[in-house]
C-alpha atoms as a PDB file:
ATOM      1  CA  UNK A   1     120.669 116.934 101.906  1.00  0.00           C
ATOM      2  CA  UNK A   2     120.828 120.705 101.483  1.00  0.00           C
ATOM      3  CA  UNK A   3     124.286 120.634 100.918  1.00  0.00           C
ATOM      4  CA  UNK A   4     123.419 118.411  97.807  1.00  0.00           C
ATOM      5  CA  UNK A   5     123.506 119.761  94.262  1.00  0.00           C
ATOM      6  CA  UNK A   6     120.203 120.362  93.207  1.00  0.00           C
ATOM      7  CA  UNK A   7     120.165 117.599  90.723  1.00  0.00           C
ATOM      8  CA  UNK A   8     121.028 115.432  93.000  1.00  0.00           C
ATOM      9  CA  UNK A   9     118.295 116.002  95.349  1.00  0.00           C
ATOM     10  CA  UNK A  10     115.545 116.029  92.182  1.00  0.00           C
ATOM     11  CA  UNK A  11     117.352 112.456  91.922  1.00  0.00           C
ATOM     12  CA  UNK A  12     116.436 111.532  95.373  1.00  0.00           C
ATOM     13  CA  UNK A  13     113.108 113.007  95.649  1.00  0.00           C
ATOM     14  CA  UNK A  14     112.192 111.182  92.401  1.00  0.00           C
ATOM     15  CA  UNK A  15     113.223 107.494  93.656  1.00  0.00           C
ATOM     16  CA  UNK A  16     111.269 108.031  97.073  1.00  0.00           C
ATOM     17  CA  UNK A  17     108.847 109.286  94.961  1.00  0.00           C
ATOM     18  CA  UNK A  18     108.992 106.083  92.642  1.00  0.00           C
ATOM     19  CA  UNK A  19     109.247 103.542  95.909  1.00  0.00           C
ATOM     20  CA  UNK A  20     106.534 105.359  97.864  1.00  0.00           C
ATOM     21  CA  UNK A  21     104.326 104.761  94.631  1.00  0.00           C
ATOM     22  CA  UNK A  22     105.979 100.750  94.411  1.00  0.00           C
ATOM     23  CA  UNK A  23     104.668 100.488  98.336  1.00  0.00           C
ATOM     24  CA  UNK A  24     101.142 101.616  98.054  1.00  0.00           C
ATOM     25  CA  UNK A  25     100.012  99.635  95.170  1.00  0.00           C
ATOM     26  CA  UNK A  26     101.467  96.522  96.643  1.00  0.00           C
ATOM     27  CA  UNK A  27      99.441  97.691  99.648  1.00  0.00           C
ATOM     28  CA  UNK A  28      96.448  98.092  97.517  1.00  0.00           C
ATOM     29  CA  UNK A  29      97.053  94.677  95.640  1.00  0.00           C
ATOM     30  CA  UNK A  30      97.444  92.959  98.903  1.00  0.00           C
ATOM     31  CA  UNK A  31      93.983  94.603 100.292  1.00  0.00           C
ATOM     32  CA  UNK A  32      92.531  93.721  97.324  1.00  0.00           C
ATOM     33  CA  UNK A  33      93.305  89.929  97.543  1.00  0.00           C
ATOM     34  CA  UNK A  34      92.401  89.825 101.543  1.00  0.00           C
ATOM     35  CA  UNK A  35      88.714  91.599 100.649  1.00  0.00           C
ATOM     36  CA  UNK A  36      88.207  89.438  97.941  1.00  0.00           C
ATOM     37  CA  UNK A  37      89.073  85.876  99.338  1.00  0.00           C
ATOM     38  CA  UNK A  38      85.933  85.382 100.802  1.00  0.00           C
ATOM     39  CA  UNK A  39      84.037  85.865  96.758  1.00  0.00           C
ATOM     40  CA  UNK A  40      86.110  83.243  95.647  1.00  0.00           C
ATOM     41  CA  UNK A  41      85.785  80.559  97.578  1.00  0.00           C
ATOM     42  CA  UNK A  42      87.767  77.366  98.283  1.00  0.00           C
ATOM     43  CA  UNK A  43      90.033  78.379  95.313  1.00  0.00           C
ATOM     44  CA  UNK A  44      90.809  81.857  96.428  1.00  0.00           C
ATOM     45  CA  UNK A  45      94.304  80.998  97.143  1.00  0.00           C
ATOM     46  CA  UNK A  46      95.013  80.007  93.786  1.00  0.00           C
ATOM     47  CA  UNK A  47      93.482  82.953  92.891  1.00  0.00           C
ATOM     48  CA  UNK A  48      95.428  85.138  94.601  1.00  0.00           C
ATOM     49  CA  UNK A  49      98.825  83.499  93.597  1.00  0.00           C
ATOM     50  CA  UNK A  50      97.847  84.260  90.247  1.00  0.00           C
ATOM     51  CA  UNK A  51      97.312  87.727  90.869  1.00  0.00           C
ATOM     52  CA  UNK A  52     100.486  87.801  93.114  1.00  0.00           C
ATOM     53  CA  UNK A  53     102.327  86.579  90.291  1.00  0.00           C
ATOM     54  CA  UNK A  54     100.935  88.626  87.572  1.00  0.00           C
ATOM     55  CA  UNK A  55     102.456  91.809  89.399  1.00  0.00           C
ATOM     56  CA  UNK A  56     106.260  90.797  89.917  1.00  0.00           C
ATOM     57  CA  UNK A  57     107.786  94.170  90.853  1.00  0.00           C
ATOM     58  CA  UNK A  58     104.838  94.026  93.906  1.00  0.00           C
ATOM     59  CA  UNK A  59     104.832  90.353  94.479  1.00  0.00           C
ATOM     60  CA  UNK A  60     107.605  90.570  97.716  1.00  0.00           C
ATOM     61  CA  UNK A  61     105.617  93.548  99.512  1.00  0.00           C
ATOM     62  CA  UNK A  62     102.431  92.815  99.035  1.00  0.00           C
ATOM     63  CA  UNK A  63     103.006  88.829 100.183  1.00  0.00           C
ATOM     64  CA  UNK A  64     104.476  90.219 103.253  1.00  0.00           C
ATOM     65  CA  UNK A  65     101.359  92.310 103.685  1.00  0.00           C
ATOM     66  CA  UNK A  66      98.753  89.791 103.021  1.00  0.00           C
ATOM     67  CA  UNK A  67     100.444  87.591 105.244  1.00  0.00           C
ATOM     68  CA  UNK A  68      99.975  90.349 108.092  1.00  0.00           C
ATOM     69  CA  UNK A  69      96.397  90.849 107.326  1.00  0.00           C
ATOM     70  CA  UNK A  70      96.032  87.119 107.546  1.00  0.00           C
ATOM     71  CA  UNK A  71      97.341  86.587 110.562  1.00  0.00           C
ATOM     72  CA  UNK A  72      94.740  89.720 112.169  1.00  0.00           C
END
């Protein structure tokens, strides 16, 4: 990488910044459905595939989270 132009490297710097950003709010979405299931009852999964669903560019991450913290 430090052979790289430096434009190039602002480039790349930028999109990990970008995905590492993407990652933790679908971590945060996905905590934020598993502490709040209990609140809403029997209907919580409804609930949460609404949420899941409202947030598209998160949906795939924080599924695959939720599903991990589900299975704790």
């Amino acid at each position: 990488m430090a052979s790289l132009p430096p434009e190039r490297r602002e480039q790349i710097e930028a999109h990990k910044a970008q995905c590492l950003d993407r990652y933790r709010q679908a971590l945060d979405l996905a905590s934020r459905i598993y502490l709040q299931r209990r609140d809403k009852g029997k209907g919580w999964r409804m609930w949460a595939e609404r949420e899941l669903a409202a947030n598209p560019e998160l949906e795939q991450e924080a599924r695959a989270k939720l599903n991990r913290l589900m299975k704790e």
